[in-house]
Protein backbone atom coordinates (compact mmCIF):
# COMPACT_ATOMS: atom_id res chain seq x y z
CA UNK A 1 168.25 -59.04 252.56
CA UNK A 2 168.86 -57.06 249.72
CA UNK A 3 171.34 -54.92 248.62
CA UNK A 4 171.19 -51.16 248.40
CA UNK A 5 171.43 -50.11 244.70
CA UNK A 6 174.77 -49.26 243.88
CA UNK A 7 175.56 -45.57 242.21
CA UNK A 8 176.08 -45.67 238.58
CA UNK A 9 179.62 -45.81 237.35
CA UNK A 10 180.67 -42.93 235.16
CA UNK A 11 179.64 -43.84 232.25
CA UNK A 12 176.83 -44.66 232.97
CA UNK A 13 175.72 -41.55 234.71
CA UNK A 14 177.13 -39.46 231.81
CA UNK A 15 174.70 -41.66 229.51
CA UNK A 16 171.43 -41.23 231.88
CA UNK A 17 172.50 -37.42 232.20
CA UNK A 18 172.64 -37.13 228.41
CA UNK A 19 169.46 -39.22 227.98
CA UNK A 20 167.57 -37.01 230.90
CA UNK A 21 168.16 -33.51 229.42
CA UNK A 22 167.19 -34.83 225.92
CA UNK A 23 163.83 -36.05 226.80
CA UNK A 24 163.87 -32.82 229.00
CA UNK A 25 164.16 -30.69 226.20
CA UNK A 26 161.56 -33.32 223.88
CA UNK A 27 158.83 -32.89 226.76
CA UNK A 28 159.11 -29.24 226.86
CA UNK A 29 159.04 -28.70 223.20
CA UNK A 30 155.98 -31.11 223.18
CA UNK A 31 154.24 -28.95 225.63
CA UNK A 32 154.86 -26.09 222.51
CA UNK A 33 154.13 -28.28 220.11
CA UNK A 34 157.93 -28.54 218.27
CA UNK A 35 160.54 -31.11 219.12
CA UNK A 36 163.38 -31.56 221.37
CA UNK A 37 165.66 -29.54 218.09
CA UNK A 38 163.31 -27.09 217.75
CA UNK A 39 162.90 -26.37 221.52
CA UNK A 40 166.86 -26.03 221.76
CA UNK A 41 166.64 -23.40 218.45
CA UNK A 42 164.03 -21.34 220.37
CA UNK A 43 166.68 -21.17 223.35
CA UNK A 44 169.46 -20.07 221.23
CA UNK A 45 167.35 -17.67 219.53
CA UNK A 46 165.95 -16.44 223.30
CA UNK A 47 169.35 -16.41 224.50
CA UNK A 48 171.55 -14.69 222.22
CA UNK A 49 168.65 -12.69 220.77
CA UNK A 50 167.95 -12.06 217.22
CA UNK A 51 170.18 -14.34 214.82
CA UNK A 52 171.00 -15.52 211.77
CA UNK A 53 169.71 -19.12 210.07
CA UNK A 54 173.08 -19.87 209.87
CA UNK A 55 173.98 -18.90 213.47
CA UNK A 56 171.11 -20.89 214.58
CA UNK A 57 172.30 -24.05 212.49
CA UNK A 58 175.98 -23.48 213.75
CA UNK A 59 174.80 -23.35 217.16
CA UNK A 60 172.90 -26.94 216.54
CA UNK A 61 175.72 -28.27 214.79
CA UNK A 62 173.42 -28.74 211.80
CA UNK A 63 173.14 -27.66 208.28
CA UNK A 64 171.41 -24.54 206.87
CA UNK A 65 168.23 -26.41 205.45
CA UNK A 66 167.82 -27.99 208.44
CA UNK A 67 168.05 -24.83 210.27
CA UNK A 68 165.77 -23.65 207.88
CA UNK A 69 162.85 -26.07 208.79
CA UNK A 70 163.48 -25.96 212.58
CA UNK A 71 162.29 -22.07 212.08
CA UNK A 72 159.89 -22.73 209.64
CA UNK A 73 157.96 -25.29 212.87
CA UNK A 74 159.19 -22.42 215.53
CA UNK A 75 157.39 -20.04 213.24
CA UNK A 76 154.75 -22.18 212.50
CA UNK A 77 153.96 -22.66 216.24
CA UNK A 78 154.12 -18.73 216.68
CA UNK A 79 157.36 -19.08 218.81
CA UNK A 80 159.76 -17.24 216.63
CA UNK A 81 159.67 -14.72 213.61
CA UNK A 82 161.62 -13.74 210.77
CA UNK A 83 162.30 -10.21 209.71
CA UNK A 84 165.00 -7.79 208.03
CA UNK A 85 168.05 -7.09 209.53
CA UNK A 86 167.61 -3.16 209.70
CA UNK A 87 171.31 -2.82 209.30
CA UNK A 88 171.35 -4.85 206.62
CA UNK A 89 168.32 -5.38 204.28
CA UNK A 90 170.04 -8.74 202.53
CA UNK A 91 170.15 -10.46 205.69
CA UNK A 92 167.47 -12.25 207.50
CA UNK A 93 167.18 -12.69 211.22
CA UNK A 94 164.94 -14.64 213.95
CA UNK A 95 163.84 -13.63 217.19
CA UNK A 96 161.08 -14.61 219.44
CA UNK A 97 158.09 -13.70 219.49
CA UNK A 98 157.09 -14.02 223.41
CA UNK A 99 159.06 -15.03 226.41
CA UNK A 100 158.92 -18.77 227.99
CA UNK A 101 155.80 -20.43 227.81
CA UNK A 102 154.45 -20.89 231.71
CA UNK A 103 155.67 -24.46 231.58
CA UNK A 104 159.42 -23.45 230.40
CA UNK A 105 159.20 -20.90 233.31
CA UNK A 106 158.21 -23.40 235.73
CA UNK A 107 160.70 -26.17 234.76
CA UNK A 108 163.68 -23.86 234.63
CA UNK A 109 162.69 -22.16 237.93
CA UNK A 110 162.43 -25.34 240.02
CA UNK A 111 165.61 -26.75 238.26
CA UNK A 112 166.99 -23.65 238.97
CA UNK A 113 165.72 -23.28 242.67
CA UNK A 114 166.44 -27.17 243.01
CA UNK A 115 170.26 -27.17 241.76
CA UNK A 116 170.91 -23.38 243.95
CA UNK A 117 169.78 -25.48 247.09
CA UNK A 118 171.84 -28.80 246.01
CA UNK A 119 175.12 -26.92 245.66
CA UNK A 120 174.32 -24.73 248.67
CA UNK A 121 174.68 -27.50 250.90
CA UNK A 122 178.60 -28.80 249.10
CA UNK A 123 181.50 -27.79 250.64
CA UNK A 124 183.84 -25.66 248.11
CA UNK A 125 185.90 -28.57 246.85
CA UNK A 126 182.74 -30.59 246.24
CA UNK A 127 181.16 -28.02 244.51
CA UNK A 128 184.14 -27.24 242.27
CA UNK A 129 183.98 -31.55 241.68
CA UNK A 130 180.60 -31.12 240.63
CA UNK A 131 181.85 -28.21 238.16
CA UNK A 132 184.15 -29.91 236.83
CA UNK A 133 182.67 -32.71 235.97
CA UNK A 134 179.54 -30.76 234.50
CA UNK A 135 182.37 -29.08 232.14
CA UNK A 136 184.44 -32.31 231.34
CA UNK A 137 181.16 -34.03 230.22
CA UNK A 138 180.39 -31.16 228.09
CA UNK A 139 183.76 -30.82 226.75
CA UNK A 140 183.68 -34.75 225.96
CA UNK A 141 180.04 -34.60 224.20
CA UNK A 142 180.84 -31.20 222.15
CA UNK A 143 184.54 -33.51 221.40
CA UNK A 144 182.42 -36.43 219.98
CA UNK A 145 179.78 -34.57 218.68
CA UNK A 146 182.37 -32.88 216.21
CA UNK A 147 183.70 -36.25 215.83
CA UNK A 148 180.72 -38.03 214.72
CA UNK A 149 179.94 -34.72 212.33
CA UNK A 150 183.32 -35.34 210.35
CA UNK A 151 184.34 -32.33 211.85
């Protein structure tokens, strides 16, 4: 007889989390044809609409020519475009060029649909458990992140 698998400590399930929504994000930008830093550009750029390069590389915790040549692939792959801020002719921004491709709108709708249903059925102290630990791990990885940057 053999025993049932055992839930992964922590740790562990902090790492596999991490590793899941990276290759997430790499499969999804593959299906546009940028990678897993690109894709995560394009939903900074869809998100908080039109933006600076160096909002964009601020928001990826990278620097400018980096951002630079994540749009230059966005733009490239006819995901994003750059034009003239109208208030201000010096300044270039980015914005999309379409909405999500039908794969992004599938994947976020059934993660979306699939997470509504998962914390429907928690009680209200489980579901502020799962909240919490959703922002701890994100506190801890945006912590180390700026860590590891020399921040």
């Amino acid at each position: 007889m053999t025993a049932a698998p055992q839930e992964p400590a922590g740790d562990r399930a902090g790492w596999d989390l991490s590793t899941a929504v990276v290759l997430f994000h790499d499969a999804l930008g593959a299906r546009l044809g940028v990678g897993a830093t690109d894709h995560k550009a394009l939903g900074l750029v869809r998100r908080d609409g039109p933006m600076t390069l160096s909002a964009i590389a601020a928001g990826l915790g990278v620097v400018a020519g980096a951002a630079t040549a994540v749009v230059d692939r966005l733009e490239a792959a006819g995901l994003v475009e750059r034009f003239r801020d109208p208030g201000d002719r010096r300044r270039v921004l980015v914005r999309p060029l379409s909405g999500a491709a039908p794969a992004e709108r599938d994947a976020y709708a059934r993660l979306g649909r699939e997470t509504a249903a998962f914390m429907a059925g928690l009680g209200e102290d489980e579901r502020h458990a799962v909240l919490d630990y959703i922002a701890l791990t994100r506190r801890l990885l945006e912590e180390e992140t700026a860590r590891l940057r020399g921040a």
